[in-house]
Every structure is written in structure tokens, then in C-alpha cells.
N, C-alpha and C. Protein backbone atom coordinates (compact mmCIF):
# COMPACT_ATOMS: atom_id res chain seq x y z
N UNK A 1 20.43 -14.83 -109.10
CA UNK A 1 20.64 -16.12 -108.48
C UNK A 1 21.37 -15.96 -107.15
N UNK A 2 22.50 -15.21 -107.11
CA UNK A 2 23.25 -14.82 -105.87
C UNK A 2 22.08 -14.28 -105.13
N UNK A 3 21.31 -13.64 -105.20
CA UNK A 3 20.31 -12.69 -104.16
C UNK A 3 19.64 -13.63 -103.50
N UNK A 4 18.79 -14.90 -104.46
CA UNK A 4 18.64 -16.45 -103.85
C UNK A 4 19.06 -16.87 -103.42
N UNK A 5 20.17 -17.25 -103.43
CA UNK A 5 21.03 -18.00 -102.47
C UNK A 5 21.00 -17.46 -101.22
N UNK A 6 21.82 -15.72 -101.33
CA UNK A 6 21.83 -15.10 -99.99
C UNK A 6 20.43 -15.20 -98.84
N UNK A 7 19.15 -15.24 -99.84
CA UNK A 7 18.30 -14.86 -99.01
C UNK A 7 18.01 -16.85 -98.17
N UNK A 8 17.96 -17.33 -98.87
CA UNK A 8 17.93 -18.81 -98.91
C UNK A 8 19.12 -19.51 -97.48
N UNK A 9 20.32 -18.86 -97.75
CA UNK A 9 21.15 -18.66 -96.33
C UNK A 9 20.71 -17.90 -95.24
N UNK A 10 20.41 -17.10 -95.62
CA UNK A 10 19.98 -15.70 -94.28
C UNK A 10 18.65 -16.76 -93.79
N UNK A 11 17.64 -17.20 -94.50
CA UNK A 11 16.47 -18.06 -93.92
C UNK A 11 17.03 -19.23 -93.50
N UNK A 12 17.91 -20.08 -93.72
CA UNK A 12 18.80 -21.09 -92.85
C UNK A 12 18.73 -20.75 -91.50
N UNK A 13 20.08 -19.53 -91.76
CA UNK A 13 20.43 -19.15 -90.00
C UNK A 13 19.39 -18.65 -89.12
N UNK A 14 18.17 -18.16 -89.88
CA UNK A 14 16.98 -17.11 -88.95
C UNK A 14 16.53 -18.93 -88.22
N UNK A 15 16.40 -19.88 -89.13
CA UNK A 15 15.96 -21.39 -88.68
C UNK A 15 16.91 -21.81 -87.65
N UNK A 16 17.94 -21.60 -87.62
CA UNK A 16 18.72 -22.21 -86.62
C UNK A 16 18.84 -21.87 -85.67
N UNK A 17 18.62 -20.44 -85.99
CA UNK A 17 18.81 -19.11 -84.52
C UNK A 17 17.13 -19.61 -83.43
N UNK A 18 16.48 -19.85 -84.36
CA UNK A 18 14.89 -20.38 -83.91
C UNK A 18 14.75 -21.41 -83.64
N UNK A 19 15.73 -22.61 -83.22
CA UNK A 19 15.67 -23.72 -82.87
C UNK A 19 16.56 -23.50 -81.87
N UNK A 20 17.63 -22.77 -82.09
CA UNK A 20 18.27 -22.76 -80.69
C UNK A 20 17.94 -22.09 -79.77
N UNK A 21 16.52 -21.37 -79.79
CA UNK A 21 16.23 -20.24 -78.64
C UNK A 21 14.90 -21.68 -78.47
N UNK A 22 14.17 -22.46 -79.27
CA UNK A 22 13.61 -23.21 -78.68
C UNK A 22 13.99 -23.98 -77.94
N UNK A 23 15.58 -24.66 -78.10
CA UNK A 23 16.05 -25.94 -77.08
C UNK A 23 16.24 -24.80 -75.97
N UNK A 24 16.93 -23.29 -75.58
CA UNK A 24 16.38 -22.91 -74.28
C UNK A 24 15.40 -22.71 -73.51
N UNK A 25 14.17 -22.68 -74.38
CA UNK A 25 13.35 -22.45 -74.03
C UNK A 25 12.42 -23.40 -73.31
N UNK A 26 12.78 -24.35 -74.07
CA UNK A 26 12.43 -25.96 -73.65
C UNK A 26 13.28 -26.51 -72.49
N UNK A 27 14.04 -26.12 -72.27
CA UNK A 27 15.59 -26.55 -70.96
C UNK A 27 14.62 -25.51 -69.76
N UNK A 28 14.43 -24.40 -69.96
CA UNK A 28 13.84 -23.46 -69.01
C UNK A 28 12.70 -23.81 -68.45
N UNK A 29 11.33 -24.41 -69.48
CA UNK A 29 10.25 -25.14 -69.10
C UNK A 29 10.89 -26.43 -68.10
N UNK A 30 11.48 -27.62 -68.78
CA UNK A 30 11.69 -28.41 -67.85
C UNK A 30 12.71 -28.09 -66.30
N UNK A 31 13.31 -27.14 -66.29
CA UNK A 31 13.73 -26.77 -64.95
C UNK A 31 12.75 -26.09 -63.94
N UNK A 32 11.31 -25.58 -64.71
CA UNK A 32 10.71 -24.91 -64.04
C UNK A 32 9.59 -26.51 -64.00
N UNK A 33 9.44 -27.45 -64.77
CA UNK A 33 8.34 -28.55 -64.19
C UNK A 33 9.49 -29.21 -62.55
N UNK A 34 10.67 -28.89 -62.87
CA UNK A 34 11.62 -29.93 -61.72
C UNK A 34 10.99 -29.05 -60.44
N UNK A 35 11.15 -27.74 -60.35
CA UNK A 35 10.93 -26.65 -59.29
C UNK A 35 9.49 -26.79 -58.75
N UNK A 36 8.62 -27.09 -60.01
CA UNK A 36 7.08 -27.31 -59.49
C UNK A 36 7.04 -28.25 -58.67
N UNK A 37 7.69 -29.79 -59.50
CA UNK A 37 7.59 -31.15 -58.38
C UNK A 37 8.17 -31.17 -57.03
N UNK A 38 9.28 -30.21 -57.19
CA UNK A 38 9.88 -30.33 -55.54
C UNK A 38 9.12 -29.70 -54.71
N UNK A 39 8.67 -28.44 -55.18
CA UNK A 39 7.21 -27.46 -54.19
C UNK A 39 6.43 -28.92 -53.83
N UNK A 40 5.68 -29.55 -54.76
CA UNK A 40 4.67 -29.91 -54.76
C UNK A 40 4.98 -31.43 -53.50
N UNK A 41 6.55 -31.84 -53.94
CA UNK A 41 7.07 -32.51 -52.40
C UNK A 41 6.63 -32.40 -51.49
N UNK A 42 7.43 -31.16 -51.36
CA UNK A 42 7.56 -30.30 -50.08
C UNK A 42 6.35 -30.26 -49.52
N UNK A 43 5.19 -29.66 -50.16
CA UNK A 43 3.84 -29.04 -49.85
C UNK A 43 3.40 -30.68 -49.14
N UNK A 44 3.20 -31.86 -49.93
CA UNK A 44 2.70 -32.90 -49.24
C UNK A 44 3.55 -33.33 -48.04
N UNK A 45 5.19 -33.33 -48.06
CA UNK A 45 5.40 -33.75 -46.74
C UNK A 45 5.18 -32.65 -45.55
N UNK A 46 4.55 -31.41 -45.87
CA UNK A 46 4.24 -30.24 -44.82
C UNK A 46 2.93 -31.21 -44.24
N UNK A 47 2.18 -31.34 -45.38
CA UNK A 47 0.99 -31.44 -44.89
C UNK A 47 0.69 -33.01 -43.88
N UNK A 48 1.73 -33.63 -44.63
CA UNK A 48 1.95 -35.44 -43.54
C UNK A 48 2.44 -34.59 -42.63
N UNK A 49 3.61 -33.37 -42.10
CA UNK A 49 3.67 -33.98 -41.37
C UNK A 49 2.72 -32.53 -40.05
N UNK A 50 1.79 -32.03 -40.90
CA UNK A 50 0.93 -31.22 -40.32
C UNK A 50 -0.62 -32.04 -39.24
N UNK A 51 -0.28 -33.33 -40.23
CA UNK A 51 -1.53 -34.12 -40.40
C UNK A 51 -0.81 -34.93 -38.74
N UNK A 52 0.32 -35.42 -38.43
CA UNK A 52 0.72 -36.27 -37.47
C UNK A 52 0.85 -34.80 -36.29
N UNK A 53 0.88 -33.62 -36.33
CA UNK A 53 1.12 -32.55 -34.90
C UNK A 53 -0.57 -32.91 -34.88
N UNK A 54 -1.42 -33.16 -35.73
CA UNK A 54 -3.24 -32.73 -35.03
C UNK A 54 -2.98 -34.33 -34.39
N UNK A 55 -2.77 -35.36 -35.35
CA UNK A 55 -3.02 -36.85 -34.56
C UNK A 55 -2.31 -36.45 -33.11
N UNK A 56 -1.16 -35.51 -32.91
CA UNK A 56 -0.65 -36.15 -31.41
C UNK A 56 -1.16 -35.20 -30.70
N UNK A 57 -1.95 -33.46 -30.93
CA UNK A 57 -2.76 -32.69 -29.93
C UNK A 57 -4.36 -33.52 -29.69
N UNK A 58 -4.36 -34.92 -30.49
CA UNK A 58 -5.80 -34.90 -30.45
C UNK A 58 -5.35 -36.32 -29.23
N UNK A 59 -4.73 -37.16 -29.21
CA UNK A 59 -4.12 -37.59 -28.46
C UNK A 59 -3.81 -37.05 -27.02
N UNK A 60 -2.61 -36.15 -27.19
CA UNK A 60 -2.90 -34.80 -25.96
C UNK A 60 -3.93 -34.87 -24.87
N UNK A 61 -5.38 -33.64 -25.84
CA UNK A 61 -6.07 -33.93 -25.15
C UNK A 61 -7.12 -34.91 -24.74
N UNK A 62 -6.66 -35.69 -25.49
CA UNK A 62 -7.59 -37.03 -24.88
C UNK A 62 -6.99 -37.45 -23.31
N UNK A 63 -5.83 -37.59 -23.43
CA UNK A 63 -5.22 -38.10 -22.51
C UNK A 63 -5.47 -36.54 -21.30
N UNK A 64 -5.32 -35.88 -21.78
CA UNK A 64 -5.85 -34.48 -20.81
C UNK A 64 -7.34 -34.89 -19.92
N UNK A 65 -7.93 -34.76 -21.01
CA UNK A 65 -9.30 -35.36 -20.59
C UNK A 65 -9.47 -36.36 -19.41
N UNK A 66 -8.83 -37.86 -19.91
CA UNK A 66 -8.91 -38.84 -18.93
C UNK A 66 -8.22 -38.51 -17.08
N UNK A 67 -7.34 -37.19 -17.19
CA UNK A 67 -6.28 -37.20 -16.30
C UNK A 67 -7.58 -36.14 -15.26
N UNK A 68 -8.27 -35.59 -16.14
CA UNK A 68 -9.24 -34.34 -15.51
C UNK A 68 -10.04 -35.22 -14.66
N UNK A 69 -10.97 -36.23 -15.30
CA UNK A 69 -11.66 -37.46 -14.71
C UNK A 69 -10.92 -38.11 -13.90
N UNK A 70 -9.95 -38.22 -14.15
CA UNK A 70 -9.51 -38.98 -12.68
C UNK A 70 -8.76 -38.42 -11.66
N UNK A 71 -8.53 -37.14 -12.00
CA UNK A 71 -8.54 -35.94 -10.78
C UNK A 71 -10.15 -35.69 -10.00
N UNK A 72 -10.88 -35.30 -10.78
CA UNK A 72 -12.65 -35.20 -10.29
C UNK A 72 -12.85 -36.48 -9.46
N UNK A 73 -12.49 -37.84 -10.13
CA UNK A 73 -13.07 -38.97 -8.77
C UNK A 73 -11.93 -39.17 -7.79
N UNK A 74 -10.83 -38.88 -8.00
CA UNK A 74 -10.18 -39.07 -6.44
C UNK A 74 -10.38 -37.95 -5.79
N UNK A 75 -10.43 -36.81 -6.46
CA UNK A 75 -11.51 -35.22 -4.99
C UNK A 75 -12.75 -35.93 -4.38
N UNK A 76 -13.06 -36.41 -5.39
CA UNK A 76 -14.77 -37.40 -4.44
C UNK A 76 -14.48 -38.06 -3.63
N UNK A 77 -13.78 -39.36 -3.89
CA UNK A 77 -13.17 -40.48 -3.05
C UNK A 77 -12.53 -39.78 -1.64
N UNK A 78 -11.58 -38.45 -2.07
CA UNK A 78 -11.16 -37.98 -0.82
C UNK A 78 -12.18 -36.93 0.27
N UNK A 79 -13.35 -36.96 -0.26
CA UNK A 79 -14.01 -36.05 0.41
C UNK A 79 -14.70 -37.13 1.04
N UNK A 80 -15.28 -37.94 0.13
CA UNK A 80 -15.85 -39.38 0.98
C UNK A 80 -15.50 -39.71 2.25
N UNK A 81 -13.89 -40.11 2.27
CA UNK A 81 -12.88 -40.44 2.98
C UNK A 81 -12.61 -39.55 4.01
N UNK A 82 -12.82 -38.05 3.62
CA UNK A 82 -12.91 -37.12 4.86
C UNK A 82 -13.82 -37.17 5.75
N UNK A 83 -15.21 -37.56 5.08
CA UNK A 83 -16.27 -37.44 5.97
C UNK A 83 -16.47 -38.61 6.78
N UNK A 84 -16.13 -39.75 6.22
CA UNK A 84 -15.92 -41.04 7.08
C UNK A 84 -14.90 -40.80 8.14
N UNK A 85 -13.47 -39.79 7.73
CA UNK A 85 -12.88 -39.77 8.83
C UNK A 85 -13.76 -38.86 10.15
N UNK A 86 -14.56 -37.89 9.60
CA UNK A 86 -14.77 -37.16 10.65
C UNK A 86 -15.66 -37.52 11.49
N UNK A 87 -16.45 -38.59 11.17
CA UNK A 87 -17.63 -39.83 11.49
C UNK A 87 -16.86 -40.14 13.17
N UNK A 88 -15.74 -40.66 12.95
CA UNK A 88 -14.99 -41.26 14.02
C UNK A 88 -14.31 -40.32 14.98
N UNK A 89 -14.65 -39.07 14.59
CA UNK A 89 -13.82 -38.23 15.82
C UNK A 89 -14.41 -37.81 16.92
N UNK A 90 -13.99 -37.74 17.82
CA UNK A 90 -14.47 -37.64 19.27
C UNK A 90 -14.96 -36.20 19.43
């Protein structure tokens, strides 16, 4: 009967020892889901704010663009303007 008992205790503590390596184990999982969600933050506000540097190079060169065109027609306008001046020279 004593050998029962003992073994009946010894299977207690092997149970307890096995529940307490599960609540770490379970504490370790949820610190590693916290670590995933903050990556997974992080990763989307990279990408907002990856997504607003293309909106303002695409902007950029738009505005590049328009500045090229209106460099090209005032060289015209001034060549125009040259040749009208040279119209009038003696």
C-alpha cells in the first residue's frame, strides 16, 4: 500500500512539474504572438510610409516634367523674339 501511495505522489508531482513547464511555455508563446504583432506594425507602417516617398517622387516628377515644358516654350518664344528682334536691325 505504501509503494501506492508513493508512486501515486511521485505521479502528482511529475503532473504538476507538467503544468508548470506548460504555463511557461504558454507565457513564451504569447510573448512571441506580442513580438509577431509589433513586426507586423512596424512592417505596415514601413510600407504607409514607403507608399507616401513613391506618392511624393511621382509628384516630383510630374512637376519636373511640367517645369521641362515650360522651359522648351519659353526657348521658342525667345528665339521667336530673337528673330523678330533681328527683323528690325539696321
Amino acid at each position: 500500500m505504501e509503494h501506492g501511495t508513493k508512486e501515486v505522489n511521485e505521479g502528482v508531482m511529475l503532473a504538476d512539474n507538467a503544468g508548470k513547464a506548460l504555463k511557461g511555455i504558454i507565457g513564451a508563446v504569447n510573448k512571441s504572438i506580442d513580438v509577431v504583432e509589433e513586426i507586423a506594425k512596424g512592417s505596415k507602417q514601413t510600407s504607409e510610409g514607403t507608399n507616401q516617398l513613391l506618392d511624393g517622387n511621382e509628384q516630383v516628377n510630374s512637376a519636373i516634367q511640367q517645369i521641362a515644358t515650360a522651359t522648351q516654350e519659353l526657348a521658342n518664344i525667345a528665339n521667336k523674339l530673337q528673330i523678330s528682334v533681328d527683323q528690325f536691325k539696321v
